[in-house]
C-alpha atoms as a PDB file:
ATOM      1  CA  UNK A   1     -45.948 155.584-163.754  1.00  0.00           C
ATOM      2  CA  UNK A   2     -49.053 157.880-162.936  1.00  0.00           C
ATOM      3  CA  UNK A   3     -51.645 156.130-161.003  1.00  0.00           C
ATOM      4  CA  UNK A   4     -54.726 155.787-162.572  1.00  0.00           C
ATOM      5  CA  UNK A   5     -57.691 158.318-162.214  1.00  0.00           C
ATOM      6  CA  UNK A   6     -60.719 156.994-160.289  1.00  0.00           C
ATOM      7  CA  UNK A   7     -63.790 157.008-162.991  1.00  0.00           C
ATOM      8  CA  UNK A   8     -66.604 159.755-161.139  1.00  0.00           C
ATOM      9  CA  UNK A   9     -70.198 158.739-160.255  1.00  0.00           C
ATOM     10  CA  UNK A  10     -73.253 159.576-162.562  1.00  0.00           C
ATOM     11  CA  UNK A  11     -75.928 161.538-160.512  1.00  0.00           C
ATOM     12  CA  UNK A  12     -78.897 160.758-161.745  1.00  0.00           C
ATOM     13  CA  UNK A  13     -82.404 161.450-160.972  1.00  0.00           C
ATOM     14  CA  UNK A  14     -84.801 158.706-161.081  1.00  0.00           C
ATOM     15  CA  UNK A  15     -88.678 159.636-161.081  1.00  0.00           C
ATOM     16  CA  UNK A  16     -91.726 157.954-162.359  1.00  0.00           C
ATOM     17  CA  UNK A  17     -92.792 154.385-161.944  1.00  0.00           C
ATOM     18  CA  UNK A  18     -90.281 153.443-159.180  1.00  0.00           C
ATOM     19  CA  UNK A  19     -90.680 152.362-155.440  1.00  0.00           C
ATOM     20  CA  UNK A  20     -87.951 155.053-154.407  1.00  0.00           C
ATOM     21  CA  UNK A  21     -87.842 158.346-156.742  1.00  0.00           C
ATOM     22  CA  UNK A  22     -84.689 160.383-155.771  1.00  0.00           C
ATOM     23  CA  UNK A  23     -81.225 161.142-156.782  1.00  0.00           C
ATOM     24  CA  UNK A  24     -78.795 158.073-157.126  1.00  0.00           C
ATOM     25  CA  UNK A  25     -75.116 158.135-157.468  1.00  0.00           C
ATOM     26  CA  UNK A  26     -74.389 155.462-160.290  1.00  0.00           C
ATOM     27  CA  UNK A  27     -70.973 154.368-161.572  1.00  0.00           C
ATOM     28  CA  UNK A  28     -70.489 156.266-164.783  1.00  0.00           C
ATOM     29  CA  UNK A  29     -71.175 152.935-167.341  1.00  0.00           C
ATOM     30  CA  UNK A  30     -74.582 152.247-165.399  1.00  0.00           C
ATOM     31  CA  UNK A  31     -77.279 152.079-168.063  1.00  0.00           C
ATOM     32  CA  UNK A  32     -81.283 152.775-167.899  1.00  0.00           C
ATOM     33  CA  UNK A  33     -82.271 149.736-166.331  1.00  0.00           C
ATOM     34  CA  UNK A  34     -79.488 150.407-163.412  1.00  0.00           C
ATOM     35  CA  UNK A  35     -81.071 153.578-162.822  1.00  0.00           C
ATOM     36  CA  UNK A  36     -84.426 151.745-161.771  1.00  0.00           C
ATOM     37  CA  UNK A  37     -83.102 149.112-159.905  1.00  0.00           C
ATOM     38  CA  UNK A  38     -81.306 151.653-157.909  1.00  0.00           C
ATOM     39  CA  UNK A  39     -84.962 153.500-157.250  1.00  0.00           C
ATOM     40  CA  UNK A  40     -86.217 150.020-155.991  1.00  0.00           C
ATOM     41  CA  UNK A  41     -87.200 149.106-159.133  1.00  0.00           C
ATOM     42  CA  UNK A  42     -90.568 149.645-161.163  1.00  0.00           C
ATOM     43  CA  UNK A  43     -94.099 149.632-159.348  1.00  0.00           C
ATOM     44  CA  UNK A  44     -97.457 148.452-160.580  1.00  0.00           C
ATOM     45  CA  UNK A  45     -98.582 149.277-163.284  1.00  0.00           C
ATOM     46  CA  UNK A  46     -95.227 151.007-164.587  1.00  0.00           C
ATOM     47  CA  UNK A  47     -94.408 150.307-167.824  1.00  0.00           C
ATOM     48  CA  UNK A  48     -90.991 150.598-169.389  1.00  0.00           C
ATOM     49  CA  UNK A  49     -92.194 150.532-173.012  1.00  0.00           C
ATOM     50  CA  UNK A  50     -91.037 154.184-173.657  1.00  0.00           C
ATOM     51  CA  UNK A  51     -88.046 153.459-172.061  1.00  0.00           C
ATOM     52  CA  UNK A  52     -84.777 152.072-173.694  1.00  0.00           C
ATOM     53  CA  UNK A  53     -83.223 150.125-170.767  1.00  0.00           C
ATOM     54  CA  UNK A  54     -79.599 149.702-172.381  1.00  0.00           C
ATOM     55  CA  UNK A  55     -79.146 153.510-172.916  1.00  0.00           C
ATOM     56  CA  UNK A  56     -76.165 155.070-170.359  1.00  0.00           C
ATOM     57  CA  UNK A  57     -77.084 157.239-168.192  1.00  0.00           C
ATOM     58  CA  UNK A  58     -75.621 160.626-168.510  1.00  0.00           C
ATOM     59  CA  UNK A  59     -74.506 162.607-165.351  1.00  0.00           C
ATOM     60  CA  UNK A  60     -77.020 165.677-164.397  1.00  0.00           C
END
């Protein structure tokens, strides 16, 4: 029986509101809110009220 195939990383870039903007390797069913917690989260006075925090993120 085939082994199964390791699931790739999302790359995502993460700018805006956060304490660390940059490129973050996520695991592929990361949503929004991962995203920003991965950036060191939001900073004053970032809002995510345009944001949909449950939405995957999507690789590129």
């Amino acid at each position: 029986m085939p082994s199964p195939i390791a699931a790739k990383s999302a790359m995502v870039h993460v700018t805006g509101g956060v304490a660390n903007p940059g490129v973050y390797a996520l695991p592929p069913d990361a949503r929004v809110l991962d995203a920003i917690e991965a950036a060191g989260g939001l900073v004053d006075p970032a809002s995510t009220n345009n944001l949909n925090l449950a939405q995957p993120v999507v690789d590129g």
